[in-house]
Protein backbone atom coordinates (compact mmCIF):
# COMPACT_ATOMS: atom_id res chain seq x y z
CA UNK A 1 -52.92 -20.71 131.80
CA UNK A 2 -50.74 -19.71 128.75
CA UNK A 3 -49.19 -16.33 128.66
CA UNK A 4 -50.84 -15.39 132.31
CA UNK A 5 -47.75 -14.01 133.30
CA UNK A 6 -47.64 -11.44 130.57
CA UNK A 7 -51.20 -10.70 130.05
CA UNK A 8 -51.50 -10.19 133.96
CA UNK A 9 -48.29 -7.96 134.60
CA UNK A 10 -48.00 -6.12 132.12
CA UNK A 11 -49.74 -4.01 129.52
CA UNK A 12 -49.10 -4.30 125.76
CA UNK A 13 -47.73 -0.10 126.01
CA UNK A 14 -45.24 -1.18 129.06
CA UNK A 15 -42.20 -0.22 127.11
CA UNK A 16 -39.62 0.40 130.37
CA UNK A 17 -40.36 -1.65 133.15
CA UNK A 18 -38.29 -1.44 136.16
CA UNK A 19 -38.32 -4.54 138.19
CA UNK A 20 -37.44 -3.93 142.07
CA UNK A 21 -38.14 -5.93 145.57
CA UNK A 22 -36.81 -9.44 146.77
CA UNK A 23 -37.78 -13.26 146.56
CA UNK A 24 -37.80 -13.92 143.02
CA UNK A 25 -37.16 -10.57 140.49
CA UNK A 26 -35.17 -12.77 138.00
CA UNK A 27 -37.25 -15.55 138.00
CA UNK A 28 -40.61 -13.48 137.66
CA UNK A 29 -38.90 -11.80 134.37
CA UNK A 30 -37.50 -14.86 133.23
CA UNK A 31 -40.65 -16.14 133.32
CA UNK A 32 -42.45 -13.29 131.60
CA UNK A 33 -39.85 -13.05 128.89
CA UNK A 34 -40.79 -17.07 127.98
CA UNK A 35 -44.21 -15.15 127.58
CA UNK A 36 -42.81 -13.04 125.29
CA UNK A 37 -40.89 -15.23 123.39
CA UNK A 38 -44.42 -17.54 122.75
CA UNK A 39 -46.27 -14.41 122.05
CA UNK A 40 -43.86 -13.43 119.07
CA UNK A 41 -42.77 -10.00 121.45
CA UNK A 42 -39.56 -8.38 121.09
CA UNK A 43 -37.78 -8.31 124.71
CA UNK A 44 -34.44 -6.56 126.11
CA UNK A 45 -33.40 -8.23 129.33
CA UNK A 46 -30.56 -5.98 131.66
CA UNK A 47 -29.73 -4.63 134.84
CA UNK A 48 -28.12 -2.18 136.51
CA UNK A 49 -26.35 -5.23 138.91
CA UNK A 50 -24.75 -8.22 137.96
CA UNK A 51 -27.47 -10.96 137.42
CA UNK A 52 -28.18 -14.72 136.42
CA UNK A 53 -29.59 -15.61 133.15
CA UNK A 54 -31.15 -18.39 132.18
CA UNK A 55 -28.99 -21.23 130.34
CA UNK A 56 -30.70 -20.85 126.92
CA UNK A 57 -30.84 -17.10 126.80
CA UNK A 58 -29.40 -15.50 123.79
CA UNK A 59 -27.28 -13.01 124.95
CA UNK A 60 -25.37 -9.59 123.88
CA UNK A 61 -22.37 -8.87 125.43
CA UNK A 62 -19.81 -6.15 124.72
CA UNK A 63 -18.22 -3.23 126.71
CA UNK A 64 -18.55 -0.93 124.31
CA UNK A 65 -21.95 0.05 123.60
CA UNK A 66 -21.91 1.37 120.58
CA UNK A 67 -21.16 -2.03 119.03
CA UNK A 68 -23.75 -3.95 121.70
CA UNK A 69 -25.98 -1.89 119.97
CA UNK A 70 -25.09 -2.50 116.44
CA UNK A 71 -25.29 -6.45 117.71
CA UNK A 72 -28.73 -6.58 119.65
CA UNK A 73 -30.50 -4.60 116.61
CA UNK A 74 -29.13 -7.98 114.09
CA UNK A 75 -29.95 -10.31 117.85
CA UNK A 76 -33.67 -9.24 118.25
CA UNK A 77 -35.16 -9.90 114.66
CA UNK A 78 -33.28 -13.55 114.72
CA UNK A 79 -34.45 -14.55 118.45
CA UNK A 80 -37.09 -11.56 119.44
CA UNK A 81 -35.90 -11.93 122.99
CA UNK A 82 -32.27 -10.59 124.32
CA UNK A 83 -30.24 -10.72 127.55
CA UNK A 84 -27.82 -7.95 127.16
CA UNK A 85 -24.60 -6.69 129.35
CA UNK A 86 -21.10 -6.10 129.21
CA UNK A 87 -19.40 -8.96 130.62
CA UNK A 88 -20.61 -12.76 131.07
CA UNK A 89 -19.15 -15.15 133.59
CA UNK A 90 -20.64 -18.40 133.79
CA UNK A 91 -24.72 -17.43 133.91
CA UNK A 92 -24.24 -13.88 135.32
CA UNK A 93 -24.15 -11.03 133.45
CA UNK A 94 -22.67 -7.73 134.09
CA UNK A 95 -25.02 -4.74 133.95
CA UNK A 96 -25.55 -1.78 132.47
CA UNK A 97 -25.56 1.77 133.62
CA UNK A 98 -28.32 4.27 133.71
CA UNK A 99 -26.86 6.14 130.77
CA UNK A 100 -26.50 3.31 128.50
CA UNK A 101 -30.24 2.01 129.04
CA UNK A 102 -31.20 5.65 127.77
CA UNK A 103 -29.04 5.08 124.38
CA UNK A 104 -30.31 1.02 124.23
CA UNK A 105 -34.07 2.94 124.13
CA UNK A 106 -33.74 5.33 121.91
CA UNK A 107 -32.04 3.55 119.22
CA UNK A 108 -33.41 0.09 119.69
CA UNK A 109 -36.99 -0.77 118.82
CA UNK A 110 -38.48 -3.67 121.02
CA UNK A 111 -42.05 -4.03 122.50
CA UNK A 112 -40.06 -4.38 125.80
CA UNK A 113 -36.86 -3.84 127.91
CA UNK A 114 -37.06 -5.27 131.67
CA UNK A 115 -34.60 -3.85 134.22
CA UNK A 116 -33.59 -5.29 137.34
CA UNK A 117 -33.09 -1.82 139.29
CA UNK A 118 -32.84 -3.68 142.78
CA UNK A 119 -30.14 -5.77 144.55
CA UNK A 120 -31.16 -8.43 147.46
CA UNK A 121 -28.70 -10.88 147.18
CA UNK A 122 -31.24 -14.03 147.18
CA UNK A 123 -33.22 -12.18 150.27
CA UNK A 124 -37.00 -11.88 150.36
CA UNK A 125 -37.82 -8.58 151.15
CA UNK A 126 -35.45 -5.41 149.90
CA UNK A 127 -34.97 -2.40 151.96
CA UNK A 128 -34.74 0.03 148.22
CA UNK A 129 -31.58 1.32 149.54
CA UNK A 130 -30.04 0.56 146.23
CA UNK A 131 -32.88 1.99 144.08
CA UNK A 132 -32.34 5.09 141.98
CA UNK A 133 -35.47 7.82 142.56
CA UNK A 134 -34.97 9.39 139.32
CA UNK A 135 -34.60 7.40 136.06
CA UNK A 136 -33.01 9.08 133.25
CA UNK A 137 -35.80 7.75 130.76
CA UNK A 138 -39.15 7.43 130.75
CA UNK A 139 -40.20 4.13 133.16
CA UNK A 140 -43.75 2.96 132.19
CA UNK A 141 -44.10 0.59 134.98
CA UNK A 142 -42.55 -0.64 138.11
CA UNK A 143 -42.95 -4.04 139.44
CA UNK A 144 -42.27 -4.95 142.90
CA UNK A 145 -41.72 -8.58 144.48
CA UNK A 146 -41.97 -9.69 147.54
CA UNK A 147 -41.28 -13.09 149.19
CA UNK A 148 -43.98 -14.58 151.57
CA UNK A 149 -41.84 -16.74 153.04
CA UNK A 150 -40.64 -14.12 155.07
CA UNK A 151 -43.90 -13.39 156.35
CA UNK A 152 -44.19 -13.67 160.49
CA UNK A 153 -40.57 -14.75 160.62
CA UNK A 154 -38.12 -12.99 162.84
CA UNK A 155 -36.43 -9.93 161.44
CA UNK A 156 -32.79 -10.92 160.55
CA UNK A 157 -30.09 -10.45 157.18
CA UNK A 158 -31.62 -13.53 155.93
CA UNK A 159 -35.09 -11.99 155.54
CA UNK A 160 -33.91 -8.59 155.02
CA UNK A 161 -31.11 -5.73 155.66
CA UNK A 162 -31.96 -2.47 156.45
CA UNK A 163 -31.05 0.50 158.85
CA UNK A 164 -34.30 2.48 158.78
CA UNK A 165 -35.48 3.27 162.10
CA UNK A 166 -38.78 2.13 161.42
CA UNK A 167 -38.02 -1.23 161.96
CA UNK A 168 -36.13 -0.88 165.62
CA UNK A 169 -39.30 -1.21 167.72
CA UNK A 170 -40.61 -4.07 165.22
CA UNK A 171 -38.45 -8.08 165.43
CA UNK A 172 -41.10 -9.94 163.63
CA UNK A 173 -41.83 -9.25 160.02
CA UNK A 174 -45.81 -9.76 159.85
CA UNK A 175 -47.46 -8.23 156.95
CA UNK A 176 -49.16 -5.53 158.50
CA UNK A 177 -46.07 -3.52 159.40
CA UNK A 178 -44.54 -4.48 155.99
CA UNK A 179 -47.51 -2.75 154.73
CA UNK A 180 -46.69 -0.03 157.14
CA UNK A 181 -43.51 0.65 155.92
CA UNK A 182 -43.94 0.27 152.00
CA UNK A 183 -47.09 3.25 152.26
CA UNK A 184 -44.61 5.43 153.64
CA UNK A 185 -41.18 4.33 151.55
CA UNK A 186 -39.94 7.42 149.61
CA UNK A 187 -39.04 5.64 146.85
CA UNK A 188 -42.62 3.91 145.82
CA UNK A 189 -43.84 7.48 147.12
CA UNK A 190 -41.89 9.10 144.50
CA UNK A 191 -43.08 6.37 141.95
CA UNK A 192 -46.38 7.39 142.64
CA UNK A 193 -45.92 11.19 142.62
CA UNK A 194 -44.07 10.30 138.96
CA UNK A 195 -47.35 8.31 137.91
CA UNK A 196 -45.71 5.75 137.00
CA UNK A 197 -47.75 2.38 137.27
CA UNK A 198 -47.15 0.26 140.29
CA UNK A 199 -47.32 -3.56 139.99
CA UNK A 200 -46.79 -5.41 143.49
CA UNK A 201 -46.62 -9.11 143.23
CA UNK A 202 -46.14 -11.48 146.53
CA UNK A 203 -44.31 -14.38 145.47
CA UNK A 204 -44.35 -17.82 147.01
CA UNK A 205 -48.11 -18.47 148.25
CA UNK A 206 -47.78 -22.18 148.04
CA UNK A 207 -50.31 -22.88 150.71
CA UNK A 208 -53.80 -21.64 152.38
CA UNK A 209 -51.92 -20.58 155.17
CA UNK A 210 -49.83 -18.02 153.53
CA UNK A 211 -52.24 -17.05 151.24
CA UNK A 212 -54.54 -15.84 154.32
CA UNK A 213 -51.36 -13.78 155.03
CA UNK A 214 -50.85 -12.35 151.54
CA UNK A 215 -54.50 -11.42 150.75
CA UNK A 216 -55.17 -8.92 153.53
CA UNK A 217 -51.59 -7.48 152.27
CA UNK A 218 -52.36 -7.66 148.83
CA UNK A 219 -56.02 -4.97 149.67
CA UNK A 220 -53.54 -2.94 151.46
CA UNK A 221 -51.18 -2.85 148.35
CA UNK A 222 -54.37 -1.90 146.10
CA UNK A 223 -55.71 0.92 149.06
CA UNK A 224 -51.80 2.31 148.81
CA UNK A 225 -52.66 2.97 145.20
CA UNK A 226 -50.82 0.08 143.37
CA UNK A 227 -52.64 -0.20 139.83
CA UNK A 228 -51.73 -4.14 139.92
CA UNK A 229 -51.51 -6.63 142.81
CA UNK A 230 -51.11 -10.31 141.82
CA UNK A 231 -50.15 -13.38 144.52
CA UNK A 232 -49.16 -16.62 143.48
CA UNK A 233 -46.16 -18.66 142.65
CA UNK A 234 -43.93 -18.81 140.17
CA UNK A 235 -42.42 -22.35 140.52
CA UNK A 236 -46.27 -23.46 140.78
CA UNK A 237 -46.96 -21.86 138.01
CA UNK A 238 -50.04 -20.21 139.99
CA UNK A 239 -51.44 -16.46 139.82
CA UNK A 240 -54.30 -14.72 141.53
CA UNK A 241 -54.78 -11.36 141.07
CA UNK A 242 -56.84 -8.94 143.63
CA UNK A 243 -59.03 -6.73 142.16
């Protein structure tokens, strides 16, 4: 369905939204962005870690920031949709910093800036040891991915790396107990004490089977108090969202 992605994760006031998790955060924004771009939105695309853009991105980059700013203002009324960082090698960009997001929002108008806010290094699930608590700038939404290929296997790096305790008495990652740990993670808890909107989204239900694994999760997700909770697939093109 045209524009699903954009009409179904976000809202048309979702200024800031912070994109965390594992098992597809670029590709879900990617994909979003193409949303925009069909839609006629204005889009800022960054991160606080080095990430991949897509080939025909138009990009900003520039270590200083005054003059990335000065750039992206003339950038987003030619192409309405910008990758932005200060360094590009290849298809990854450099980041940004929490200080220079602040500045990129308050002088730059666009209906939208994304930021990646979560490291997993290709892994499906993230353990939000690299997530910030406190933003220095208002976030009006959080999304949160999560890979459902990893559901049932055997807890190991490739899945996920973490050193919470929560997981020593617990070797296979089934999606009750990753719905155990998420309703008691600080940092969505402190999302949710902020009010800030939670989308979850479980990424890579290609099959019945796994989507009678990711619907039971999915109610827990909406029970936990997450305002959206979409399944589907990306590379299938394929949504569902739990009401």
């Amino acid at each position: 369905m045209q524009n699903s992605f954009y009409r179904n994760f976000l809202d048309e006031n979702d200024k800031v939204v912070i994109v965390i998790g594992g098992g597809g955060k670029s590709t879900l924004i990617n994909r979003i962005v193409a949303d925009c771009r069909s839609l006629g939105k204005t889009a800022i695309i960054t991160s606080l870690f080095p990430f991949k853009i897509p080939v025909e991105a138009h990009t900003c980059i520039s270590n200083d920031v005054k003059m990335l700013k000065n750039q992206l203002a003339d950038e987003i009324k030619k192409h309405t949709t910008v990758y932005l960082g200060k360094n590009l090698e290849k298809d990854v960009i450099s980041g940004l910093n929490n200080k220079e997001v602040k500045e990129l929002i308050r002088d730059i108008e666009a209906d939208h800036l994304f930021l990646e806010a979560d490291i997993t290094y290709g892994r499906s699930l993230s353990d939000f040891a690299k997530i910030q608590k406190n933003f220095p700038f208002k976030v009006n939404r959080c999304i949160n991915v999560i890979g459902a290929d990893s559901f049932n296997q055997k807890r190991n790096p490739s899945w996920i790396i973490s050193d919470d305790p929560f997981w020593d008495s617990r070797p296979i990652l089934t999606p009750l107990t990753i719905s155990e740990w998420y309703k008691t993670h600080p940092v969505l808890q402190s999302f949710l004490k902020k009010a800030i909107p939670l989308t979850f989204f479980i990424n890579k239900v290609e099959n019945i089977f796994v989507e009678n694994l990711a619907i039971p999760l999915a109610k827990a997700f909406k029970m936990f108090g997450a305002e959206k909770v979409i399944i589907g697939s990306i590379y299938n093109s394929t949504i569902h969202v739990i009401k």
